[in-house]
PDB file of N, CA and C in Angstrom:
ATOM      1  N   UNK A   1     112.384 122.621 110.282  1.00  0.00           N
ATOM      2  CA  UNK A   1     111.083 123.010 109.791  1.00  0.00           C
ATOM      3  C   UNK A   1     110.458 123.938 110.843  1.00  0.00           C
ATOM      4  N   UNK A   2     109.866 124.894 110.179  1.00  0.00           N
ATOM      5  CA  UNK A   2     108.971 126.029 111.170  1.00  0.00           C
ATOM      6  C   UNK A   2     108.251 125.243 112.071  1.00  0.00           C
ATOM      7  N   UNK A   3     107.883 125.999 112.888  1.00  0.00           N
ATOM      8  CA  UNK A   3     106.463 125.357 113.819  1.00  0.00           C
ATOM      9  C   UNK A   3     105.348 125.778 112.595  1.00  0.00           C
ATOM     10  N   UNK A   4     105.079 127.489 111.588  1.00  0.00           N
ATOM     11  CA  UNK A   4     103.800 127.066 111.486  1.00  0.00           C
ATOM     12  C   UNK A   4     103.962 126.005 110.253  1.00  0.00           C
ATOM     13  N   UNK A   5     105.177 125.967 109.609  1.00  0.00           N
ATOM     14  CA  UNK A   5     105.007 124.857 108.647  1.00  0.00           C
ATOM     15  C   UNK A   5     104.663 123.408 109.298  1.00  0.00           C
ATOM     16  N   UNK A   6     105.391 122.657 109.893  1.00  0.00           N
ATOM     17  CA  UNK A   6     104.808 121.933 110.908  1.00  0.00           C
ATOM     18  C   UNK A   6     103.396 121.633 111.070  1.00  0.00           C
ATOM     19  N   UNK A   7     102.854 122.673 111.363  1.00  0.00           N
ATOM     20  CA  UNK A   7     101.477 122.978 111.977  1.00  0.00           C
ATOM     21  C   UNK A   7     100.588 122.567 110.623  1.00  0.00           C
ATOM     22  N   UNK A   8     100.719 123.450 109.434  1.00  0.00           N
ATOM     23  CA  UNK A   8     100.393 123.637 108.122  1.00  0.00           C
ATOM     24  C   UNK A   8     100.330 121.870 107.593  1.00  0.00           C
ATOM     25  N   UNK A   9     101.173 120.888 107.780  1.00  0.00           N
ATOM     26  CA  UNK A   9     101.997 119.913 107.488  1.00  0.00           C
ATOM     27  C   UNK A   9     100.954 118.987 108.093  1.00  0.00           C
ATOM     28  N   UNK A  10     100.967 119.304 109.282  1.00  0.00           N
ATOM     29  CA  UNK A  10     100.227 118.332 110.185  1.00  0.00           C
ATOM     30  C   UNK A  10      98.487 118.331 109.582  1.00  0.00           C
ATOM     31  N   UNK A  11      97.882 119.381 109.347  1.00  0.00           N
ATOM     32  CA  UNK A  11      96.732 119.822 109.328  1.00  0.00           C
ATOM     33  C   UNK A  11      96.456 119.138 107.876  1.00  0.00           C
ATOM     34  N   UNK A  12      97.078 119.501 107.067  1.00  0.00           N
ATOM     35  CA  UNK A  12      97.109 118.482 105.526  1.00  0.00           C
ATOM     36  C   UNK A  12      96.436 117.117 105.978  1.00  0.00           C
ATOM     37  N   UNK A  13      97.607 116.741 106.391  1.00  0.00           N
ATOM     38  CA  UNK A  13      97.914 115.043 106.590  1.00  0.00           C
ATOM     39  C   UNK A  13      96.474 114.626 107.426  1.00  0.00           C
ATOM     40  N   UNK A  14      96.385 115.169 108.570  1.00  0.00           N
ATOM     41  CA  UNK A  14      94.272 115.309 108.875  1.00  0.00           C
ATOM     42  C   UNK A  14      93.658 115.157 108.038  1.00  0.00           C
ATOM     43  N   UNK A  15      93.441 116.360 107.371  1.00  0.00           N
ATOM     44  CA  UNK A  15      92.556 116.137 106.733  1.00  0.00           C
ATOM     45  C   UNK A  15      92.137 115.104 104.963  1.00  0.00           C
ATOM     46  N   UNK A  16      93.388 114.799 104.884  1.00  0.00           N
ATOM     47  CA  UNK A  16      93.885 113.854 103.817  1.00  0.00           C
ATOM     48  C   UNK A  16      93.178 112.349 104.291  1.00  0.00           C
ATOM     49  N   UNK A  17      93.701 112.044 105.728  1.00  0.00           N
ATOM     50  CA  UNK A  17      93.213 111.257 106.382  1.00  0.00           C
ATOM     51  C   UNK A  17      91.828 110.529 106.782  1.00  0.00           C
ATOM     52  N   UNK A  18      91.237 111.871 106.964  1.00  0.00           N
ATOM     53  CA  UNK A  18      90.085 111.490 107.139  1.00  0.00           C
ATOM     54  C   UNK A  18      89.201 111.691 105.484  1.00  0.00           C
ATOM     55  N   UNK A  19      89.407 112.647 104.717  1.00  0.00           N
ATOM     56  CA  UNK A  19      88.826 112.795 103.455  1.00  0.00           C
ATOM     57  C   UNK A  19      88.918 110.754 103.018  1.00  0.00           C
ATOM     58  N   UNK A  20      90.523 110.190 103.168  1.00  0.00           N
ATOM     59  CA  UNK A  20      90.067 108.881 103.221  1.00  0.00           C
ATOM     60  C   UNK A  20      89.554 107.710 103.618  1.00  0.00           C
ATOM     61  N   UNK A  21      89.583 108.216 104.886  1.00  0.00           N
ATOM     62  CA  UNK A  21      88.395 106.939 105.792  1.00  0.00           C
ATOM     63  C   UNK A  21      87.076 107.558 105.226  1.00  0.00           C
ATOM     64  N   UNK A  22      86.505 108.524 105.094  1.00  0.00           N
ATOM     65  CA  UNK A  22      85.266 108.644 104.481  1.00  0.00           C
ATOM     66  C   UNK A  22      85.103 108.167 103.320  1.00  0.00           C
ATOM     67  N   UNK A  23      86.549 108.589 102.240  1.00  0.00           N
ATOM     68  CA  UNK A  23      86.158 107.808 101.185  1.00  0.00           C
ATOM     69  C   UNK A  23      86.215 106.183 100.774  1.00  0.00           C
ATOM     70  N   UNK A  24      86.957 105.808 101.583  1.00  0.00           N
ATOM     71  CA  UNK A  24      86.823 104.125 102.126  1.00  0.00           C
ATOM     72  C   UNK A  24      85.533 103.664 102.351  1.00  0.00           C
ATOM     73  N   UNK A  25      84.929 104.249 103.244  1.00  0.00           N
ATOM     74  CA  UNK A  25      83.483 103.902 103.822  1.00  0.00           C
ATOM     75  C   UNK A  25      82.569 104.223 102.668  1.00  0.00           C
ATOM     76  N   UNK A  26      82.714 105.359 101.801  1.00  0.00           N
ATOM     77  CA  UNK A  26      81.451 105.405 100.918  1.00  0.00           C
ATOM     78  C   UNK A  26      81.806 104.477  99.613  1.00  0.00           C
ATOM     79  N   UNK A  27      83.133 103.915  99.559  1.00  0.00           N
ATOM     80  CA  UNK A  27      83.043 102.837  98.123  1.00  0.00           C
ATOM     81  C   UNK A  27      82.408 101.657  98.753  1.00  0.00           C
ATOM     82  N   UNK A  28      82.587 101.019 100.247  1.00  0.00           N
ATOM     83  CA  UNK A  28      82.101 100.251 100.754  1.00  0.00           C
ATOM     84  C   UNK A  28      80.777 100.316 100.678  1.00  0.00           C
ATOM     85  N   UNK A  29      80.263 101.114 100.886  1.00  0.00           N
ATOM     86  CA  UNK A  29      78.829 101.364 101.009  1.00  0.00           C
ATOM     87  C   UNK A  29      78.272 101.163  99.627  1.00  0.00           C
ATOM     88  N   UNK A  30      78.560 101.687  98.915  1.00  0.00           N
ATOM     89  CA  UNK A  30      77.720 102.136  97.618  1.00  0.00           C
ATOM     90  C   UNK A  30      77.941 100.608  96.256  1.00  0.00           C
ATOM     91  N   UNK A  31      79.712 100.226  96.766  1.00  0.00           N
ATOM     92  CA  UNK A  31      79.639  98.552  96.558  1.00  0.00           C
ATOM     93  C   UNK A  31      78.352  97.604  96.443  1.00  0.00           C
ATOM     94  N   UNK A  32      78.359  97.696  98.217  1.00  0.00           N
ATOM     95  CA  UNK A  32      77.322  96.604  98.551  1.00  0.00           C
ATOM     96  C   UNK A  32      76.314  97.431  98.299  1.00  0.00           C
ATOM     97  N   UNK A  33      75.866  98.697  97.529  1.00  0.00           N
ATOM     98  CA  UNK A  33      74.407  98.556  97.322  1.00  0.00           C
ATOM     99  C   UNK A  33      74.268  98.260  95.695  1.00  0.00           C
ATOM    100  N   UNK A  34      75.564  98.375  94.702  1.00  0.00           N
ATOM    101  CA  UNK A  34      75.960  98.032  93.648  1.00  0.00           C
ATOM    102  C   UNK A  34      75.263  96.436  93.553  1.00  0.00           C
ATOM    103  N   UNK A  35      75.885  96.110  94.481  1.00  0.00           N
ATOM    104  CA  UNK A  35      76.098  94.489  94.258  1.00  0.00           C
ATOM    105  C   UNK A  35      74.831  93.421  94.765  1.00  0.00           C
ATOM    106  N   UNK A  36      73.849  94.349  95.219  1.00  0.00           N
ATOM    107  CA  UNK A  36      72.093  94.271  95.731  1.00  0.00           C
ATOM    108  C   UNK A  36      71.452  94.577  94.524  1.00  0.00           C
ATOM    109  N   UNK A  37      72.151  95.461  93.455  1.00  0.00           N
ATOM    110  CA  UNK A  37      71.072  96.009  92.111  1.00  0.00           C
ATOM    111  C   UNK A  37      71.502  95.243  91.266  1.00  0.00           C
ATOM    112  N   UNK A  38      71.703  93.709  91.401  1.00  0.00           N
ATOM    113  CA  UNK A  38      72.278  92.797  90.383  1.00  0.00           C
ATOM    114  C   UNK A  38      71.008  92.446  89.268  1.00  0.00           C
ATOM    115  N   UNK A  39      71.309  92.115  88.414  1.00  0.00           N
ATOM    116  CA  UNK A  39      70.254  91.967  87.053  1.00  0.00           C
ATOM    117  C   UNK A  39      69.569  90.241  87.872  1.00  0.00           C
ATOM    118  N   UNK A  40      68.071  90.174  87.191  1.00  0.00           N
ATOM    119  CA  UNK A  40      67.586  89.034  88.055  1.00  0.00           C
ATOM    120  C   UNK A  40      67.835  87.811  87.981  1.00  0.00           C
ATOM    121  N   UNK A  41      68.815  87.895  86.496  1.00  0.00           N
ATOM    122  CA  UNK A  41      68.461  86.176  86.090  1.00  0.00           C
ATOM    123  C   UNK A  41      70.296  86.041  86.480  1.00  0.00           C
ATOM    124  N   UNK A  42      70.960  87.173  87.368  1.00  0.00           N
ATOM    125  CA  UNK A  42      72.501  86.723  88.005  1.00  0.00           C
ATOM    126  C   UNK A  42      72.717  85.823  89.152  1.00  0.00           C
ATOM    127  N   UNK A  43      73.000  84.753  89.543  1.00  0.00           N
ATOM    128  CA  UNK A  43      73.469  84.342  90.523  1.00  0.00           C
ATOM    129  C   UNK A  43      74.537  84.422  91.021  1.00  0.00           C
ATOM    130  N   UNK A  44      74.217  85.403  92.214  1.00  0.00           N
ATOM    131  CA  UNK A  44      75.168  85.967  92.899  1.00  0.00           C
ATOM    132  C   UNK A  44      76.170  84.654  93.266  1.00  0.00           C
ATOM    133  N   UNK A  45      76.238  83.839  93.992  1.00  0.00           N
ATOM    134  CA  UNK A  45      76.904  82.323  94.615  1.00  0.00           C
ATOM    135  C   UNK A  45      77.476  81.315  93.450  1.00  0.00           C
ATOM    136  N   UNK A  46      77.292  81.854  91.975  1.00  0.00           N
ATOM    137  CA  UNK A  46      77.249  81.011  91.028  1.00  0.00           C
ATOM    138  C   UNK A  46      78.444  81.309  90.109  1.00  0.00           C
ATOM    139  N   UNK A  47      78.661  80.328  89.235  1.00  0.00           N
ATOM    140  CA  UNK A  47      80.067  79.800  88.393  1.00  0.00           C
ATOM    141  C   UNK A  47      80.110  81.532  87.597  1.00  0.00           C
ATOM    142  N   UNK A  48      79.028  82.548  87.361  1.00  0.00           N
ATOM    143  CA  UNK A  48      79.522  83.586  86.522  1.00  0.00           C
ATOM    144  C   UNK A  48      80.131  84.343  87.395  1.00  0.00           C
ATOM    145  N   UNK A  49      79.601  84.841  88.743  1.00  0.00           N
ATOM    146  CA  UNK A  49      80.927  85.623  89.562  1.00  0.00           C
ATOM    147  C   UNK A  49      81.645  84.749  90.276  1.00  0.00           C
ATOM    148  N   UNK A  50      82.388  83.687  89.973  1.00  0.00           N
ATOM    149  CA  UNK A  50      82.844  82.417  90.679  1.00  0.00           C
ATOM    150  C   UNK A  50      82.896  82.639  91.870  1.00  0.00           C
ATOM    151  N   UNK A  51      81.777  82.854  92.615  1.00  0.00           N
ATOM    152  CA  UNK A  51      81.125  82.047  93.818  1.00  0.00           C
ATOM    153  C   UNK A  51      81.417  83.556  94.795  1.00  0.00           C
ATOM    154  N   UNK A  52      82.218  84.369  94.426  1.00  0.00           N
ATOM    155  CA  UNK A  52      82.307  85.675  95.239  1.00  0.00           C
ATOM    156  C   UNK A  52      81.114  86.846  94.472  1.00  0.00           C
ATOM    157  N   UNK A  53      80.257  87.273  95.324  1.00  0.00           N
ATOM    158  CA  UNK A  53      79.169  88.572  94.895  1.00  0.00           C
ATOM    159  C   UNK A  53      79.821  89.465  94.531  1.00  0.00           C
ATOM    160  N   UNK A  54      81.179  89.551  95.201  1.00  0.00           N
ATOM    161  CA  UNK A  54      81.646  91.076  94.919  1.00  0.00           C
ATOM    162  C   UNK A  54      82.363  90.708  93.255  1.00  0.00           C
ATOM    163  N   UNK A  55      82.374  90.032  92.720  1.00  0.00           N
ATOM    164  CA  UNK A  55      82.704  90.283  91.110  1.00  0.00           C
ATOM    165  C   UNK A  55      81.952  90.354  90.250  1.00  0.00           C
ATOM    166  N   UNK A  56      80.237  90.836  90.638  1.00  0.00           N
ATOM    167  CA  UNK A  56      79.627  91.034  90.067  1.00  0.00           C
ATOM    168  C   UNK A  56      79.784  92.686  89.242  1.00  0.00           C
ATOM    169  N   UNK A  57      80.866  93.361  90.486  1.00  0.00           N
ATOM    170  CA  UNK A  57      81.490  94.881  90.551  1.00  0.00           C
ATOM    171  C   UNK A  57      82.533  94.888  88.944  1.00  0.00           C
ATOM    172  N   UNK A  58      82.776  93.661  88.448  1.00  0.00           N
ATOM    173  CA  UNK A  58      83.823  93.730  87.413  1.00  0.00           C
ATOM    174  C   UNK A  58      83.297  93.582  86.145  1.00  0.00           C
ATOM    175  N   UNK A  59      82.353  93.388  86.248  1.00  0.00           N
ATOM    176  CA  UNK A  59      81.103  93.405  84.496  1.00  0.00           C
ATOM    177  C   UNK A  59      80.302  93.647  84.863  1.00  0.00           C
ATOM    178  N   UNK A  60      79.971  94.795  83.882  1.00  0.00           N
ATOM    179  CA  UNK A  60      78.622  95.500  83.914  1.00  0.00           C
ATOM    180  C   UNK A  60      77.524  95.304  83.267  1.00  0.00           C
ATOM    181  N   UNK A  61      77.286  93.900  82.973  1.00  0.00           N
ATOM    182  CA  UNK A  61      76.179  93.336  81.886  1.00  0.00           C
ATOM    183  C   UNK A  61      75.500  92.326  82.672  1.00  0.00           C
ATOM    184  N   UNK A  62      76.421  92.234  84.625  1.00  0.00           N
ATOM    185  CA  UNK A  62      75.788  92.002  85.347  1.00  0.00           C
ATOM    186  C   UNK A  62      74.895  92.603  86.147  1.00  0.00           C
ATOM    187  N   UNK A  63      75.145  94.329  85.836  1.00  0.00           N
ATOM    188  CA  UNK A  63      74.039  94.669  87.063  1.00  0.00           C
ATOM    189  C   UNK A  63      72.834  95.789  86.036  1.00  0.00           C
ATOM    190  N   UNK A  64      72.133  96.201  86.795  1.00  0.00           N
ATOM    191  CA  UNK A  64      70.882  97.289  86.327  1.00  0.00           C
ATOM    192  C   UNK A  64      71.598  98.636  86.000  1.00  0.00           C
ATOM    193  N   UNK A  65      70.923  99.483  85.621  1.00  0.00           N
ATOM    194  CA  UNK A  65      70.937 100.556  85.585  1.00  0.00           C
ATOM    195  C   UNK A  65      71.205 101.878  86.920  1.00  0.00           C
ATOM    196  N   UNK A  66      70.511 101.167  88.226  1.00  0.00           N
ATOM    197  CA  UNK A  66      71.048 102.059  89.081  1.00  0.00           C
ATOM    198  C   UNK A  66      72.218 101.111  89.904  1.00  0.00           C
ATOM    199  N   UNK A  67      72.426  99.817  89.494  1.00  0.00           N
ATOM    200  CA  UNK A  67      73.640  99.025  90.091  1.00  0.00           C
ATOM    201  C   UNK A  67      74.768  99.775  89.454  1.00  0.00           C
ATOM    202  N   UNK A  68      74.576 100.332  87.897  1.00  0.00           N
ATOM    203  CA  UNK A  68      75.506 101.087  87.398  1.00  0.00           C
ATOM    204  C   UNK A  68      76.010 101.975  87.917  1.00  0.00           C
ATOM    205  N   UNK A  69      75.294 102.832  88.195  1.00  0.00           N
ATOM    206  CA  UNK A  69      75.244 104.137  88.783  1.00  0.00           C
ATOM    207  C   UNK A  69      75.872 103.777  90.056  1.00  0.00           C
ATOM    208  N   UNK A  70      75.739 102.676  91.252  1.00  0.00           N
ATOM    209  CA  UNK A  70      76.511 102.624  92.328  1.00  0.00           C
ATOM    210  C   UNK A  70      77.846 102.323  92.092  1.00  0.00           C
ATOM    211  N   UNK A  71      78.114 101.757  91.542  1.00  0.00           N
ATOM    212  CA  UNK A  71      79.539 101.126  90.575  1.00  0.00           C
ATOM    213  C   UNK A  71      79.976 102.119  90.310  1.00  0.00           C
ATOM    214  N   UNK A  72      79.688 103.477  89.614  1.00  0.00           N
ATOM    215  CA  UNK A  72      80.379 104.438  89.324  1.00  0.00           C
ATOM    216  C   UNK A  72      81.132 105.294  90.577  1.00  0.00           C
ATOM    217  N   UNK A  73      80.135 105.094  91.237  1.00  0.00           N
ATOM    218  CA  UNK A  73      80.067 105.875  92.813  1.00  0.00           C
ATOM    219  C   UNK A  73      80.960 105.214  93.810  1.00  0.00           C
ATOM    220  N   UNK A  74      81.129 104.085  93.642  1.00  0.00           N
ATOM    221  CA  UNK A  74      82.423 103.213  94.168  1.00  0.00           C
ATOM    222  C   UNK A  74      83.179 103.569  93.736  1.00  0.00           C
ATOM    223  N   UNK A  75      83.696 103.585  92.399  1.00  0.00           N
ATOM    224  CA  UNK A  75      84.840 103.574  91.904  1.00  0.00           C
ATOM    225  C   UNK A  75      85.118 104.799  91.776  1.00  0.00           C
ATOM    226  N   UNK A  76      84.602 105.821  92.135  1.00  0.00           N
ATOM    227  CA  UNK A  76      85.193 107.157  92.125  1.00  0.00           C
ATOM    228  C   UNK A  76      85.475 107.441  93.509  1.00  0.00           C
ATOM    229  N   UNK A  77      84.691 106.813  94.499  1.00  0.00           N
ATOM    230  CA  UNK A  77      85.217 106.396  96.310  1.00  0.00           C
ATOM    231  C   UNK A  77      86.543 106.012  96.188  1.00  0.00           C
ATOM    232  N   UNK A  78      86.736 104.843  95.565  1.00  0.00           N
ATOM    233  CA  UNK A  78      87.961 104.524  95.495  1.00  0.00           C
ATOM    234  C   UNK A  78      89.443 104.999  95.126  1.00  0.00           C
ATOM    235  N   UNK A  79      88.843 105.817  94.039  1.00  0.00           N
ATOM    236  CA  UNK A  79      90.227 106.353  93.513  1.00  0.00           C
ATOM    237  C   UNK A  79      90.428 107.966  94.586  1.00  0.00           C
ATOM    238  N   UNK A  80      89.491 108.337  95.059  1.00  0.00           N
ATOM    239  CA  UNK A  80      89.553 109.455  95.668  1.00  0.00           C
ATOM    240  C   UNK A  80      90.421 108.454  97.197  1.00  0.00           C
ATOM    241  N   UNK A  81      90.062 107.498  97.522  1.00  0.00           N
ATOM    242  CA  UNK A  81      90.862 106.811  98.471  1.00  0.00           C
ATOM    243  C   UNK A  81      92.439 106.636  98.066  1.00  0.00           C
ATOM    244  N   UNK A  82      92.949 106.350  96.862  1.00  0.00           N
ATOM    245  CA  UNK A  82      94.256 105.661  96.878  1.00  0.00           C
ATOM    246  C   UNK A  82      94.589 107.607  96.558  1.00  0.00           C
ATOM    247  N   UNK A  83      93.669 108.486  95.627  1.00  0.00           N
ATOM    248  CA  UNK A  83      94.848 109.899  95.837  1.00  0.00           C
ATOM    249  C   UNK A  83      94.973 110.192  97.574  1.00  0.00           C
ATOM    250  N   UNK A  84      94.199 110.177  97.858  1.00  0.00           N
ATOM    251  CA  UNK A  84      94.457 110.879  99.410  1.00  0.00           C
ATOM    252  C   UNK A  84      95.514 109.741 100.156  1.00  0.00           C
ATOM    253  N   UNK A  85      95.488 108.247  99.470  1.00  0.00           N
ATOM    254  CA  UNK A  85      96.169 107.611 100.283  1.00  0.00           C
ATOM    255  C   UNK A  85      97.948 107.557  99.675  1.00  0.00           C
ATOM    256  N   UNK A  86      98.116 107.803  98.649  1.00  0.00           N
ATOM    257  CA  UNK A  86      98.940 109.085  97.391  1.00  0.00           C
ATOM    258  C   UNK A  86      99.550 109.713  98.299  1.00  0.00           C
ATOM    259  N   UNK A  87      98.889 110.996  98.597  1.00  0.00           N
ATOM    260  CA  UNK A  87      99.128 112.420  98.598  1.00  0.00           C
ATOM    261  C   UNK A  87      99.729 112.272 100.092  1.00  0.00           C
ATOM    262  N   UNK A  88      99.222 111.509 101.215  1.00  0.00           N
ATOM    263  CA  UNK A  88      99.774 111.348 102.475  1.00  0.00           C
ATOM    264  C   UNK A  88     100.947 110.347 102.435  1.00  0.00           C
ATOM    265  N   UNK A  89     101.059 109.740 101.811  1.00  0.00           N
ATOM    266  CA  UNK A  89     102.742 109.001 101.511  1.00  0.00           C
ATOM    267  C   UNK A  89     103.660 110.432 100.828  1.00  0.00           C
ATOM    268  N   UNK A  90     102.989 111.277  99.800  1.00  0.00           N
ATOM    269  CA  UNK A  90     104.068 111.972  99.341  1.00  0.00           C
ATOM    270  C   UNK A  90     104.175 112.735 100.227  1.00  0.00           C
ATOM    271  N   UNK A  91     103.307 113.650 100.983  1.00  0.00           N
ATOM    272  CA  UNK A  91     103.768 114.471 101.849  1.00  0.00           C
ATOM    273  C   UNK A  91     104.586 113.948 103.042  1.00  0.00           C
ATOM    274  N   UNK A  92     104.505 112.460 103.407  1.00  0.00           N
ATOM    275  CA  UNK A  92     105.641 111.910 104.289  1.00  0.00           C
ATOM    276  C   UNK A  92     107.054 112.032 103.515  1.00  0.00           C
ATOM    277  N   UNK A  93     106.980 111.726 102.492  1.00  0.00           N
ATOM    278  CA  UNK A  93     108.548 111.763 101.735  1.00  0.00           C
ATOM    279  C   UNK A  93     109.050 113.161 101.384  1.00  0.00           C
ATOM    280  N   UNK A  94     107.835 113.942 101.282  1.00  0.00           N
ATOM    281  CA  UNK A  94     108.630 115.656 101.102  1.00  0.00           C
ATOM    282  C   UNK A  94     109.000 115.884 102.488  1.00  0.00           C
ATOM    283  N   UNK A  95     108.439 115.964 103.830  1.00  0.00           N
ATOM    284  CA  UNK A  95     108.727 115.953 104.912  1.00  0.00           C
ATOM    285  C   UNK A  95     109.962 115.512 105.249  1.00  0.00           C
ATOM    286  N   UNK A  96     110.025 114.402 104.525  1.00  0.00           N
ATOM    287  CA  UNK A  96     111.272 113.623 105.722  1.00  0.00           C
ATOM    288  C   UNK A  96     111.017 112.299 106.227  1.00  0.00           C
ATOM    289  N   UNK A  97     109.982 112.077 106.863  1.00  0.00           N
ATOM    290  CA  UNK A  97     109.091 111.178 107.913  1.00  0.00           C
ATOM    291  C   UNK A  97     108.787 110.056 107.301  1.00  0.00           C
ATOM    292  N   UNK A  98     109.310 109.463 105.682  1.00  0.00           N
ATOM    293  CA  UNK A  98     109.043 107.926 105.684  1.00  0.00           C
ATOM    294  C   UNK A  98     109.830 107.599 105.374  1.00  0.00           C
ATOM    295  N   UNK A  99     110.242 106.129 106.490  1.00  0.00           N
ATOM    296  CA  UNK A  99     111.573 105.638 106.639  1.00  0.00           C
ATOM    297  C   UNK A  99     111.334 104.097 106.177  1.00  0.00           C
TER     298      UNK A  99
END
């Protein structure tokens, strides 16, 4: 392989990288503010999200209108996390480099 391919190769995989720790951090984020805009009469600790808050994230007849809206914003964090986390496994296997 060239050096500037190499170079080209390397610079991807950066920025793939970090595009996903950011997008890691903003499903995290926007989660827990999802899961703060819960509807009033939900108990978070209670038998409908069996006892975990964060499955309040899996039905949406548990949260408000802007809990919606964070939920969307997660889950588009997320999937932008598994392509970039995707796209840096495939570019290891076009490379060569995953063993």
């Amino acid at each position: 392989m060239s050096q500037v391919l190499a170079g080209a190769v390397l610079v991807a995989f950066v920025v793939m990288w970090l595009t996903a720790l950011i997008a890691l951090l903003a499903c995290v984020f926007f989660a827990i503010k999802a899961i703060r805009r819960a509807c009033p009469g939900v108990n978070l600790w209670g038998r409908d999200t069996l006892w975990n808050p964060a499955n309040v994230l899996l039905r949406s007849t548990m949260l408000t209108d802007e809990g919606l809206r964070y939920r969307r914003k997660s889950l588009k964090s997320l999937g932008i996390f598994i392509a970039c986390a995707g796209g840096m496994l495939l570019l290891a296997a076009i490379t060569g480099q995953l063993k």
